[in-house]
N, C-alpha and C. Protein backbone atom coordinates (compact mmCIF):
# COMPACT_ATOMS: atom_id res chain seq x y z
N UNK A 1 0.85 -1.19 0.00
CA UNK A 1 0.00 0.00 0.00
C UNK A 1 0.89 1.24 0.00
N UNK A 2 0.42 2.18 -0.92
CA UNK A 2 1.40 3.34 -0.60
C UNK A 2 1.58 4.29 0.75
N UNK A 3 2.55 5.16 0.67
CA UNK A 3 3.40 5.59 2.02
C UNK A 3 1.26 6.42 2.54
N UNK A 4 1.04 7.13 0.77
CA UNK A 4 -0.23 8.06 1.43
C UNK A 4 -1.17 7.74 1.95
N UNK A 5 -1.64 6.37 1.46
CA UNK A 5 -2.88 5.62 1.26
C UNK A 5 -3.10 5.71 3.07
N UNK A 6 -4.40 6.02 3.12
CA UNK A 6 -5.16 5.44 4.47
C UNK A 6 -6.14 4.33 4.26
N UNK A 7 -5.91 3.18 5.09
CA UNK A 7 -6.35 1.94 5.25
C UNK A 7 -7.35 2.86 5.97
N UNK A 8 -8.41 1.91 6.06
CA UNK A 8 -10.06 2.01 6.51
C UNK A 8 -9.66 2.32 8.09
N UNK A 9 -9.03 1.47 8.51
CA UNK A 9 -8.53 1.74 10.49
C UNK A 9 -7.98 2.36 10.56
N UNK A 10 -7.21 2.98 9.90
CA UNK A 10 -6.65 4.03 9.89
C UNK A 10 -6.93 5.48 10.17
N UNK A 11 -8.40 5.91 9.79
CA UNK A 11 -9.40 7.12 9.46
C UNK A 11 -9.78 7.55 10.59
N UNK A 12 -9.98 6.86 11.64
CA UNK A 12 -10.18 7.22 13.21
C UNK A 12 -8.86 8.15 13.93
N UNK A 13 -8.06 7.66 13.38
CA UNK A 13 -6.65 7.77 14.50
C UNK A 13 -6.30 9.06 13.27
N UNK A 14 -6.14 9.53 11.79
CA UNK A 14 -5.93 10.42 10.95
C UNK A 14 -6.84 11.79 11.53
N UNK A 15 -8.13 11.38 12.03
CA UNK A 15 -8.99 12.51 12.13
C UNK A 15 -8.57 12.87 13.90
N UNK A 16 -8.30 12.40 14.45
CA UNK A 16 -7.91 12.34 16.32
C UNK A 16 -6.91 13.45 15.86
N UNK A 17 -5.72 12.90 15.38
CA UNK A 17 -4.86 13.71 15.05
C UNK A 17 -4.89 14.76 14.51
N UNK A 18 -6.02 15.40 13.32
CA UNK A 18 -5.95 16.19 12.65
C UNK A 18 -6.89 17.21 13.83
N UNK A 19 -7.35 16.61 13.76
CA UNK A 19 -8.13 17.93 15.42
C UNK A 19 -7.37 18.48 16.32
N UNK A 20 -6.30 16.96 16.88
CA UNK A 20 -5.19 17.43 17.80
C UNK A 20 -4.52 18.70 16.81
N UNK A 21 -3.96 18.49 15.89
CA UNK A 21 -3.18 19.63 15.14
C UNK A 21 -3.61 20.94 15.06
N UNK A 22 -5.08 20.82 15.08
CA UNK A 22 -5.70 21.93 14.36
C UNK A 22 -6.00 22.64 15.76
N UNK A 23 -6.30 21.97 17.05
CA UNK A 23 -6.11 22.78 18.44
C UNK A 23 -4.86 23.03 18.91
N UNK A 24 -3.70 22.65 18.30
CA UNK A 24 -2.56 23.18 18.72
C UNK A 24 -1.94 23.99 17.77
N UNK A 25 -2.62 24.35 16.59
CA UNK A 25 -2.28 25.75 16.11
C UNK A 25 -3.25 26.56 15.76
N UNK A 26 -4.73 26.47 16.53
CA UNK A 26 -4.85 27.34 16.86
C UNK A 26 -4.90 27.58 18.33
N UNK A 27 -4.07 27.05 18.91
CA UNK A 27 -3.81 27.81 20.45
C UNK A 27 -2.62 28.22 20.11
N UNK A 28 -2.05 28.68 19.24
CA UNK A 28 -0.91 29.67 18.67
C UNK A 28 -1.31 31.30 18.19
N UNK A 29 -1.07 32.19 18.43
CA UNK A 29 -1.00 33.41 18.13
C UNK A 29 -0.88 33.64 16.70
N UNK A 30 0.62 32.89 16.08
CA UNK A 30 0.43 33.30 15.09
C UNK A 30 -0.61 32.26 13.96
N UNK A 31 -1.02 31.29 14.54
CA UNK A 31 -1.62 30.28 13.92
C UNK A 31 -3.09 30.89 13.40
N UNK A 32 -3.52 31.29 14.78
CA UNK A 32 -5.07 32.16 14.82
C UNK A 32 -5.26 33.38 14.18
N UNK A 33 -3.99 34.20 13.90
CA UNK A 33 -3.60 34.96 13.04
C UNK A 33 -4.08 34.40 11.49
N UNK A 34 -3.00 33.90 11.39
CA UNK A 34 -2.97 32.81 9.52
C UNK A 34 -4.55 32.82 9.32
N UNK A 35 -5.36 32.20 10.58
CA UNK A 35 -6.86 31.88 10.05
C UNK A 35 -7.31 32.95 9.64
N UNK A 36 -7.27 33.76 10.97
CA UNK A 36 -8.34 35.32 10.77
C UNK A 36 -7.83 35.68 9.42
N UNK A 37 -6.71 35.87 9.24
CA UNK A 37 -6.46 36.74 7.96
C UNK A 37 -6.74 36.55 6.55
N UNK A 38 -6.35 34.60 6.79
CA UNK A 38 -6.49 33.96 5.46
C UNK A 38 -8.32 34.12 5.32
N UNK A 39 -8.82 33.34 6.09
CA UNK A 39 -10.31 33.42 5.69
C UNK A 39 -11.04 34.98 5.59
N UNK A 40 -10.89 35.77 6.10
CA UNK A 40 -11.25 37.00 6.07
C UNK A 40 -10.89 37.42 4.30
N UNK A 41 -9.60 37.33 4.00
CA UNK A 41 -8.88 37.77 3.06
C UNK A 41 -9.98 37.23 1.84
N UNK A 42 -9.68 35.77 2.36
CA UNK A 42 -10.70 34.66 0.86
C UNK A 42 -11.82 35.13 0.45
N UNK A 43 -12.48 34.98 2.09
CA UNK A 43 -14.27 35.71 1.87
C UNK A 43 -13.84 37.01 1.06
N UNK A 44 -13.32 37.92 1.13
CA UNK A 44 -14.01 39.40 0.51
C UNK A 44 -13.16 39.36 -1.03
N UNK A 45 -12.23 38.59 -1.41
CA UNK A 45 -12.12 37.92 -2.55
C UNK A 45 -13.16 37.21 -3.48
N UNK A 46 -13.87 35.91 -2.94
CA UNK A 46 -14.60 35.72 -2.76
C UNK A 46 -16.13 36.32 -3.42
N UNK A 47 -16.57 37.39 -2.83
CA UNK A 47 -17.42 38.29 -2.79
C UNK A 47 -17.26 39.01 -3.92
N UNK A 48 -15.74 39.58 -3.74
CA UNK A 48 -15.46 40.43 -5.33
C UNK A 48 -15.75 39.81 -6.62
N UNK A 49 -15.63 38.17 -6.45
CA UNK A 49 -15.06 37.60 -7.82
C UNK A 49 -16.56 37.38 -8.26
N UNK A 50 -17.54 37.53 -6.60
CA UNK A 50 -18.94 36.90 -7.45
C UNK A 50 -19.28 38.63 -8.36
N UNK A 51 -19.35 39.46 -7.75
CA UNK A 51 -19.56 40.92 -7.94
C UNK A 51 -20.80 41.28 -6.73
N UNK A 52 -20.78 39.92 -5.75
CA UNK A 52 -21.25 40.55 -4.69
C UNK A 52 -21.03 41.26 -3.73
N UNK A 53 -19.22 42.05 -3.37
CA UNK A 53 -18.88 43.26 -3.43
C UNK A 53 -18.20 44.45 -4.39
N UNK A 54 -18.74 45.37 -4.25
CA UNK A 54 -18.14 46.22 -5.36
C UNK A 54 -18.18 47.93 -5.05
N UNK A 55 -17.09 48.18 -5.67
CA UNK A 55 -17.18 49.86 -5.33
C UNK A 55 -18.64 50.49 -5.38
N UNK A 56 -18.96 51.37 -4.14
CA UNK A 56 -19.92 51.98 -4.10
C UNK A 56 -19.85 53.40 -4.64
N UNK A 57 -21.41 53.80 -4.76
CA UNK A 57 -21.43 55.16 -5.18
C UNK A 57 -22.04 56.77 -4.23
N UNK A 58 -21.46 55.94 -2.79
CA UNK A 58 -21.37 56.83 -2.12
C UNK A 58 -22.92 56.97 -1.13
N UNK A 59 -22.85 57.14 -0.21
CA UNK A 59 -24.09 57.30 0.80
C UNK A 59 -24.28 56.13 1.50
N UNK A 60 -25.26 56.07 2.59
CA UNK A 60 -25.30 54.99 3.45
C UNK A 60 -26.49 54.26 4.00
N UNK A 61 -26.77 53.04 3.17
CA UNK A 61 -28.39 52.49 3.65
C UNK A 61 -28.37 51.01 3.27
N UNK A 62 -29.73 50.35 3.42
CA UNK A 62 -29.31 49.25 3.89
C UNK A 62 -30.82 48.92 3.10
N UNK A 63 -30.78 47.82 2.23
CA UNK A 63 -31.95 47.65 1.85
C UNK A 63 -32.59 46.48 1.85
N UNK A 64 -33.32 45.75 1.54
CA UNK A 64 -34.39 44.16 2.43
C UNK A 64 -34.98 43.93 1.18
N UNK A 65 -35.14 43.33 0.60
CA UNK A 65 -36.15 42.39 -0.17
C UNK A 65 -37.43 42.10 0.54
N UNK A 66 -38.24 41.96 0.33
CA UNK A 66 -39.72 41.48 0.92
C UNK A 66 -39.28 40.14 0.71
N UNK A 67 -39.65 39.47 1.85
CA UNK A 67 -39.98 38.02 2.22
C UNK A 67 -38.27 38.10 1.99
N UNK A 68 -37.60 38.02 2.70
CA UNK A 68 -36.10 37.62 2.31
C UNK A 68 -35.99 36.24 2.86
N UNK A 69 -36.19 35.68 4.07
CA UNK A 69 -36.48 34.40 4.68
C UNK A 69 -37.12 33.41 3.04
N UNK A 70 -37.96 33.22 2.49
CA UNK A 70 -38.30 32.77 1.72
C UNK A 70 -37.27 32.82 0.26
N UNK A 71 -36.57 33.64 0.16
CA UNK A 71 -35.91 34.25 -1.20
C UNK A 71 -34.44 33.99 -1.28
N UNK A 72 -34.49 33.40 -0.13
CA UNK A 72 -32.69 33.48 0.65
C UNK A 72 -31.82 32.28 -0.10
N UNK A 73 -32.70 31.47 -0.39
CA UNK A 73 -32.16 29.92 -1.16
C UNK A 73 -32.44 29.96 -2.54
N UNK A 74 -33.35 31.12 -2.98
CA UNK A 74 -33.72 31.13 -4.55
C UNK A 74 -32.34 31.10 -5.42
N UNK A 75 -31.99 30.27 -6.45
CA UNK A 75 -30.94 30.15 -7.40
C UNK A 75 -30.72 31.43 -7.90
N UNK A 76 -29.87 31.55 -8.41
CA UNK A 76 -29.91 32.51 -9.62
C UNK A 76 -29.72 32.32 -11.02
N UNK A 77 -28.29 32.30 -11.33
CA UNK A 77 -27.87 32.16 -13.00
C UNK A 77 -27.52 30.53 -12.86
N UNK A 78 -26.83 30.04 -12.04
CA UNK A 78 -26.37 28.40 -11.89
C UNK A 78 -26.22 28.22 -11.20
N UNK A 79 -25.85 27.09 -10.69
CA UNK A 79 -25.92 25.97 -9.29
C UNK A 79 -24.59 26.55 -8.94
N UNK A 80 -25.24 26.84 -6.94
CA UNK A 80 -24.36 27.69 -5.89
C UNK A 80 -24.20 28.70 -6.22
N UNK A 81 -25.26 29.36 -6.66
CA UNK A 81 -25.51 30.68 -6.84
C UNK A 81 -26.38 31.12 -6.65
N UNK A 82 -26.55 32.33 -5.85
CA UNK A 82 -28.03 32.61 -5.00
C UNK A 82 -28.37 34.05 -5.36
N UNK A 83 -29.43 34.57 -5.23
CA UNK A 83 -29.90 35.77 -5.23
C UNK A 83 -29.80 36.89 -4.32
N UNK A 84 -29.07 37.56 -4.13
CA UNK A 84 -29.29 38.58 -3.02
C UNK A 84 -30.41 39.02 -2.53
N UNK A 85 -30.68 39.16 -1.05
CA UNK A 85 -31.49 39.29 -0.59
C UNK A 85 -31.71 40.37 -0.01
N UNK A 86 -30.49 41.62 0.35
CA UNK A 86 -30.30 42.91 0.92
C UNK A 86 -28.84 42.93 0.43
N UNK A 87 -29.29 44.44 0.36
CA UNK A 87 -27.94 45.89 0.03
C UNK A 87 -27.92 46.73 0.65
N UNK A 88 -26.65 46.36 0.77
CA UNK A 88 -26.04 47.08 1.71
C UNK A 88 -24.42 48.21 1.72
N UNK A 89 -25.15 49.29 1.10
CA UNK A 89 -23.84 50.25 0.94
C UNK A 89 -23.34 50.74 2.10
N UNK A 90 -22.43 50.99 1.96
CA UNK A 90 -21.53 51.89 2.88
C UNK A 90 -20.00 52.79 2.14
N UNK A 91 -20.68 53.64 1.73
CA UNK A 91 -19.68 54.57 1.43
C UNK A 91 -19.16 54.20 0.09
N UNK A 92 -17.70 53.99 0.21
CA UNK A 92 -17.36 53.52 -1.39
C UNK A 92 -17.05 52.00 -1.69
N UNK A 93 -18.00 51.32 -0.92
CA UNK A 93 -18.59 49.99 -1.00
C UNK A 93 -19.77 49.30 -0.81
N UNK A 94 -20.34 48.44 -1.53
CA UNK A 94 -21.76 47.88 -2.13
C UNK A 94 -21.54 46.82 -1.59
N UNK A 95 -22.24 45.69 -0.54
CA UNK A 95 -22.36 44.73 -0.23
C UNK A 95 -23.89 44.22 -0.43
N UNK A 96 -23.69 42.83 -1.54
CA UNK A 96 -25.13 42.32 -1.13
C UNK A 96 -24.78 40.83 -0.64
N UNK A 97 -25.63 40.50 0.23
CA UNK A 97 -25.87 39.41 0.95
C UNK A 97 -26.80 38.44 0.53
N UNK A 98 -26.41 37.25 0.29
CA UNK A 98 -27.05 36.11 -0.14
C UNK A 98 -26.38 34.77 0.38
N UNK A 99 -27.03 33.81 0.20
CA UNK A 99 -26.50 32.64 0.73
C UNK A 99 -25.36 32.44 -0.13
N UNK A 100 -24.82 32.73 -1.09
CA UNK A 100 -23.12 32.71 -1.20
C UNK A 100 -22.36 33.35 0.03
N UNK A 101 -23.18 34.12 0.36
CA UNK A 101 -21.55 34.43 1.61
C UNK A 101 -21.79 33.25 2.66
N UNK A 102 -22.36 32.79 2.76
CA UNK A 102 -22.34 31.38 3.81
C UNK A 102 -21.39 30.45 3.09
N UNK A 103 -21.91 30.11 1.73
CA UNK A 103 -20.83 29.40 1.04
C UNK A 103 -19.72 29.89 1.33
N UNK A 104 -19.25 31.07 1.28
CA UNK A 104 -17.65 31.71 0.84
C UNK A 104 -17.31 31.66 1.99
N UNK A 105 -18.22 32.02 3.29
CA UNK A 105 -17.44 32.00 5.01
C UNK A 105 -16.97 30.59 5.30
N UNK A 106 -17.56 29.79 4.70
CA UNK A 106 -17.59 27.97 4.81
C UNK A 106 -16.35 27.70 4.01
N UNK A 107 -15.90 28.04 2.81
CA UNK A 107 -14.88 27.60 2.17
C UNK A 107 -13.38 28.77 2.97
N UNK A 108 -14.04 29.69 3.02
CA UNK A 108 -13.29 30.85 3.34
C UNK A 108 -12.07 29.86 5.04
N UNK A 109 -13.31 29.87 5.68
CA UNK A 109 -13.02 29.12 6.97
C UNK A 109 -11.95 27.86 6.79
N UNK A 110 -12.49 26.86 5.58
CA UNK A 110 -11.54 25.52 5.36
C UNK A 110 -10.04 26.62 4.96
N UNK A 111 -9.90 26.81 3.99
CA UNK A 111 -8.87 27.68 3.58
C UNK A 111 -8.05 28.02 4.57
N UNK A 112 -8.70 28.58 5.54
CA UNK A 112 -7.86 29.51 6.75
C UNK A 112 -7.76 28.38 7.65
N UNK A 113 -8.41 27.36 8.23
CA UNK A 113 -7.85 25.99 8.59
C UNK A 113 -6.62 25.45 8.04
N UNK A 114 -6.62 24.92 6.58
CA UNK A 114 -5.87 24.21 6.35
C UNK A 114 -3.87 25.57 6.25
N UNK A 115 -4.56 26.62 5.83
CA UNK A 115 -3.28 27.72 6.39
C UNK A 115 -2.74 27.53 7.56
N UNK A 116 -3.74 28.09 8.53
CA UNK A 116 -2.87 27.66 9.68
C UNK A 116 -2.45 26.51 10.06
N UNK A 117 -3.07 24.62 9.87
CA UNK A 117 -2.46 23.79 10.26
C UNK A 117 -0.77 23.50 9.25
N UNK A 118 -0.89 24.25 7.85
CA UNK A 118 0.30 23.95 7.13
C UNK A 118 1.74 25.16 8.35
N UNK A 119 1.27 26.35 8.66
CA UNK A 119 1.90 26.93 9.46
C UNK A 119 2.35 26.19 10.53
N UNK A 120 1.82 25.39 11.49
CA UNK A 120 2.48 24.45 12.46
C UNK A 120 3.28 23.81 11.86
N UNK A 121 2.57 22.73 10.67
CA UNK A 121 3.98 22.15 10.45
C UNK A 121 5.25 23.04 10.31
N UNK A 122 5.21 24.30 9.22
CA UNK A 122 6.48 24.77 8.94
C UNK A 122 7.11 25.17 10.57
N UNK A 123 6.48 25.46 11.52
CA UNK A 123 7.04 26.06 12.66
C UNK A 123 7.44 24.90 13.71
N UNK A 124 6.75 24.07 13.88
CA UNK A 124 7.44 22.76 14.69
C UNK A 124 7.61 21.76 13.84
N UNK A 125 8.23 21.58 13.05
CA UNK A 125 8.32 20.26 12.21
C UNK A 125 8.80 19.19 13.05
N UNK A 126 9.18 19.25 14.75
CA UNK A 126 9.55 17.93 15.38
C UNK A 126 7.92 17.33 15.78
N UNK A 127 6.95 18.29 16.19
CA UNK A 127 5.72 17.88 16.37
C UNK A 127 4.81 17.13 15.02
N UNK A 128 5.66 17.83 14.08
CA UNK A 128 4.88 16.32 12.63
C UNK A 128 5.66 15.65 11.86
N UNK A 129 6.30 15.07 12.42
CA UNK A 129 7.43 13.95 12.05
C UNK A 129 8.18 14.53 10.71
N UNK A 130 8.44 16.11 10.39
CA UNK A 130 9.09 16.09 9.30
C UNK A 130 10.61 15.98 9.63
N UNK A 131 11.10 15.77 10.46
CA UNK A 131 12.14 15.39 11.08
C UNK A 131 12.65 13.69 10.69
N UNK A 132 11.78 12.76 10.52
CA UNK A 132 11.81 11.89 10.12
C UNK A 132 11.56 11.46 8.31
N UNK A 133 10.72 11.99 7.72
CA UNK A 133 10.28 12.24 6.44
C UNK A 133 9.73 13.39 6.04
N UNK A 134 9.40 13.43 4.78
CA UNK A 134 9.15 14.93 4.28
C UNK A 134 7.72 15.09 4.07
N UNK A 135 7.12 14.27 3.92
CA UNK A 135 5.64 14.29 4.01
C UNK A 135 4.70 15.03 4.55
N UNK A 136 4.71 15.80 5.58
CA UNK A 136 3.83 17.03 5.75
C UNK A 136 4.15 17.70 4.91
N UNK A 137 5.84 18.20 4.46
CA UNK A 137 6.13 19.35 3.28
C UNK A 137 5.13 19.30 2.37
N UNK A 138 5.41 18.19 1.93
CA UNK A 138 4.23 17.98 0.71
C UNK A 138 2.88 17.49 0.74
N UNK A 139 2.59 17.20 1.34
CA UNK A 139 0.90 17.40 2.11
C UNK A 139 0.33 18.79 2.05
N UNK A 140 1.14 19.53 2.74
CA UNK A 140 1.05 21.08 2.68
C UNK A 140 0.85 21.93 1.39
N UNK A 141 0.95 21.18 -0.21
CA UNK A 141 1.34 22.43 -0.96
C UNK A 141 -0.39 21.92 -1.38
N UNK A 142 -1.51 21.04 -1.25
CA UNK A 142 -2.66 21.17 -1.31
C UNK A 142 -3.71 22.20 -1.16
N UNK A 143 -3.14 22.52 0.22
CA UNK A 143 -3.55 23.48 1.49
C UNK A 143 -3.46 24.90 1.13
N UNK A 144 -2.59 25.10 0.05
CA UNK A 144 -1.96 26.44 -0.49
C UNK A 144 -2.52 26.31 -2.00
N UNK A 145 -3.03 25.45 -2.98
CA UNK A 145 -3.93 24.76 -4.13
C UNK A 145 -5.28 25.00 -4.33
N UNK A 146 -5.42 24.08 -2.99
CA UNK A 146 -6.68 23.54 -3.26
C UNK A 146 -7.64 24.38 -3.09
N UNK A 147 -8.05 25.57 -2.71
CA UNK A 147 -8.78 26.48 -3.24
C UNK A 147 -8.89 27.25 -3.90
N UNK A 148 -7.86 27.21 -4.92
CA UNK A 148 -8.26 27.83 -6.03
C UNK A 148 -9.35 27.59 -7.33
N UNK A 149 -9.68 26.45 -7.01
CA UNK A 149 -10.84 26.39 -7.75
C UNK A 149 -12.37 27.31 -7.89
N UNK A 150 -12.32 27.55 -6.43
CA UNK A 150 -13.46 28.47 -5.66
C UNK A 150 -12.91 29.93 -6.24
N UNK A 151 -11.94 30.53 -6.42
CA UNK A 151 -11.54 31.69 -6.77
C UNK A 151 -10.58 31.51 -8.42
N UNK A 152 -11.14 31.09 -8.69
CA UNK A 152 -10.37 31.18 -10.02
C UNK A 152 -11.10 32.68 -10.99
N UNK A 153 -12.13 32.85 -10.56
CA UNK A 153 -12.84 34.25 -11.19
C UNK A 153 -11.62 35.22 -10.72
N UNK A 154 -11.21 35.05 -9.53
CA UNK A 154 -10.05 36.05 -8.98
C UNK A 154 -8.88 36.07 -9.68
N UNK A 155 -8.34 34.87 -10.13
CA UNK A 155 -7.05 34.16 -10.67
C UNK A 155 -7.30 34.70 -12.14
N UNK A 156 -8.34 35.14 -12.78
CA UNK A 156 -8.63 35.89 -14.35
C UNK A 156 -7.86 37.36 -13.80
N UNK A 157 -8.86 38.00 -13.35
CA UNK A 157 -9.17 39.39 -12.78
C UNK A 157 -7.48 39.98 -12.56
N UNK A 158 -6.63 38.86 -11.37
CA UNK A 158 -5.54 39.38 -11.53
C UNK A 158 -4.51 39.03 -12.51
N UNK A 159 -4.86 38.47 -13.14
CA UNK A 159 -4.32 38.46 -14.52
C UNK A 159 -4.82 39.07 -15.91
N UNK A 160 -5.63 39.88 -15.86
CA UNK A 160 -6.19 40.77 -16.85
C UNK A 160 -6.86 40.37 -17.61
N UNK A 161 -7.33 38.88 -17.49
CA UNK A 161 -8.05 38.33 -18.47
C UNK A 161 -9.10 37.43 -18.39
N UNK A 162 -9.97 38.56 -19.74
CA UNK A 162 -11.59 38.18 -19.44
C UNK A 162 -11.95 36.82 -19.51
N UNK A 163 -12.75 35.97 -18.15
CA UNK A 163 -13.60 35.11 -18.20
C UNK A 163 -14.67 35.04 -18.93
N UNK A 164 -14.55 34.33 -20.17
CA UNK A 164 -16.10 34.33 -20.47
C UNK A 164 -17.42 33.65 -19.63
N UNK A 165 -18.68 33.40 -19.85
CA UNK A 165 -19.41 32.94 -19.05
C UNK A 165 -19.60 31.42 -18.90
N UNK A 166 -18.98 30.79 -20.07
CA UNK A 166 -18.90 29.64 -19.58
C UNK A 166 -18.07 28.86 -18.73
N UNK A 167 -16.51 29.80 -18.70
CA UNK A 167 -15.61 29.70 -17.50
C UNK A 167 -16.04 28.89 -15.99
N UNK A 168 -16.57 30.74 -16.12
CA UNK A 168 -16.90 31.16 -14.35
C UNK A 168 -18.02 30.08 -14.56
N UNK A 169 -19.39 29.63 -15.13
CA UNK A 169 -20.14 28.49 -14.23
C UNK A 169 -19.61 27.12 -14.18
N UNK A 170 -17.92 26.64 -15.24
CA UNK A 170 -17.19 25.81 -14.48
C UNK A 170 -16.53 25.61 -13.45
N UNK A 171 -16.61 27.03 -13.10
CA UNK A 171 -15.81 26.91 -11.46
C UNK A 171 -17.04 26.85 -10.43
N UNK A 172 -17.87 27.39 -10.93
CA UNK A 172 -19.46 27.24 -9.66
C UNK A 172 -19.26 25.47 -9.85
N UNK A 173 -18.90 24.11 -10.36
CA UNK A 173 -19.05 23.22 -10.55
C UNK A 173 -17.88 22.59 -9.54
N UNK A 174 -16.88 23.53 -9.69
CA UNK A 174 -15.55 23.21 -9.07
C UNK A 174 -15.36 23.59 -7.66
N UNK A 175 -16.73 24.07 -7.37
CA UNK A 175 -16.80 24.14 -5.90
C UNK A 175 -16.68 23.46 -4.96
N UNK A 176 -17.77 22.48 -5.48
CA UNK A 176 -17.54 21.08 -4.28
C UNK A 176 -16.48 19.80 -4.12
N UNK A 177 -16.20 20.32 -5.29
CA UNK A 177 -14.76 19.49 -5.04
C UNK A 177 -13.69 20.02 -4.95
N UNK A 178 -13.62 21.88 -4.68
CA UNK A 178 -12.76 22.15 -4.14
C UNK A 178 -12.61 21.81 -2.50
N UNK A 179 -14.29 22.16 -2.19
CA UNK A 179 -14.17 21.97 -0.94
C UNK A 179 -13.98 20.43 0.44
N UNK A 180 -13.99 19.49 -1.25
CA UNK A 180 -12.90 18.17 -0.72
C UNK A 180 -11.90 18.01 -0.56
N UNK A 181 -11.14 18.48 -1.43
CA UNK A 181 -9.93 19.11 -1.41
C UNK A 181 -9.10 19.40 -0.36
N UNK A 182 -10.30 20.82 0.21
CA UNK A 182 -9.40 21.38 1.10
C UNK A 182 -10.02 20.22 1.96
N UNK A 183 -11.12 19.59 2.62
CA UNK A 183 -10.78 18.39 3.97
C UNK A 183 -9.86 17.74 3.59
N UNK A 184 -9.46 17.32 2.61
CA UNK A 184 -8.66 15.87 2.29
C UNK A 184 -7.24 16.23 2.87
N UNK A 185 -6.99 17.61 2.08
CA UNK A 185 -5.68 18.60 2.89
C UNK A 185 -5.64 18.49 4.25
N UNK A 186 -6.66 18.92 5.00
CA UNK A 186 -6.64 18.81 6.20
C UNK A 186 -6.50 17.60 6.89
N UNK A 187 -6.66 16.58 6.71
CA UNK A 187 -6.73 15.53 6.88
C UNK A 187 -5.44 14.95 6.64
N UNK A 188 -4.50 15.31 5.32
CA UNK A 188 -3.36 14.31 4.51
C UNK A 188 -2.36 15.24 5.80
N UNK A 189 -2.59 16.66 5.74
CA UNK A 189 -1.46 17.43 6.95
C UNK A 189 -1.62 16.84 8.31
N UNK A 190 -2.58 16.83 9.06
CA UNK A 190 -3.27 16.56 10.34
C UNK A 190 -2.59 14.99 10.94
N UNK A 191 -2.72 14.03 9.98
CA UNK A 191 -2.74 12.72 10.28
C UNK A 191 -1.10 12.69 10.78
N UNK A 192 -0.26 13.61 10.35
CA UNK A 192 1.64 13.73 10.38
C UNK A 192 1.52 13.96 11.96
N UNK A 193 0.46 14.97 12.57
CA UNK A 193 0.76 16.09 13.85
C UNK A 193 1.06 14.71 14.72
N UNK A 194 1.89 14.77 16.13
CA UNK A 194 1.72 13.58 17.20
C UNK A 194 1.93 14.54 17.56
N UNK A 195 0.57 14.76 19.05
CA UNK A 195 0.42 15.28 19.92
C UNK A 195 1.47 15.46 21.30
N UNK A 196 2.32 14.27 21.20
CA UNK A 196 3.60 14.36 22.28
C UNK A 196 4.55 14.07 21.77
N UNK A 197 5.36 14.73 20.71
CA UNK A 197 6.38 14.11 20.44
C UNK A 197 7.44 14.07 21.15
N UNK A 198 8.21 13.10 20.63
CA UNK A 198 9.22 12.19 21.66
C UNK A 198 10.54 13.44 21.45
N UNK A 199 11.17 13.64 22.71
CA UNK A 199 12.22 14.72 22.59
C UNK A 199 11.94 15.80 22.73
């Protein structure tokens, strides 16, 4: 079986560990850092790439849809894509709110997980056996990958070049398996962490 492969008994003791990891960096400063920043950062990325934030045109109010409770899950153009339900300007920014930002706080969140657990490894590598093999190294470059599928509208934008529309609703497709991705990351990093290492 290969070095990566997890045997079925295995999956208990991979996920113990990957929790252990993921509470011992974020009971790190700079670990809890990596999250706040990375997921914060993603979400309003995120938001931009849907054009559900965007430069405003100045003044300050806040606006509701009738029945928004009811309207909140309505689709829009394609699958994982929702309708805004309130706008919300503020100054020289336009926020509308729809059940994509739940999506984007949800992916946003894995993202900033799997950041900070790749940060432990680089900072104690005796606590995930890279001292012994290299295998968190490269476990880790997923973690830094694997969401780009979710932002690839972003990955045009800063590269100057136009998405057409059939693009961007391949990446609305590439969602959910980005967001395997990033567990699987979490999981392939996590399973390295030992909670007491020896020495």
């Amino acid at each position: 079986m290969p070095e990566h492969a997890l045997p079925p008994s295995a999956v208990p003791g991979a996920l113990s560990r990957t929790r252990a990891g993921l509470g011992a960096a974020l009971g790190r400063r700079d670990g809890l850092a990596v999250l706040v920043v990375t997921s914060v950062g993603y979400l309003l990325a995120y938001l931009y790439a849907l054009g559900h934030l965007a430069p405003g045109l100045g003044g300050w109010d806040v606006f509701v849809v009738a029945d928004p409770l009811s309207k909140f899950f309505e689709p829009a153009l394609g699958p994982l894509s929702y309708r805004p339900v309130a706008r919300v300007r503020l100054g020289p920014l336009t926020y509308l709110f729809s059940f994509n930002t739940v999506i984007g706080l949800g992916v946003a969140v894995l993202v900033g997980l799997n950041m900070a657990l790749t940060t432990l490894v680089w900072r104690q590598p005796a606590s995930c056996g890279i001292g012994e093999r290299s295998t968190p190294l490269v476990a880790s470059v997923p973690a830094l990958l694997s969401g780009s599928a979710c932002c690839g509208p972003v990955v045009f934008l800063a590269f100057g070049i136009q998405a057409s529309s059939t693009m961007l609703t391949l990446f609305e497709f590439l969602l959910p398996l980005s967001v395997l991705l990033l567990l699987g990351s979490l999981v392939l990093v996590g399973r390295q962490f030992e909670p007491n290492p020896a020495g």
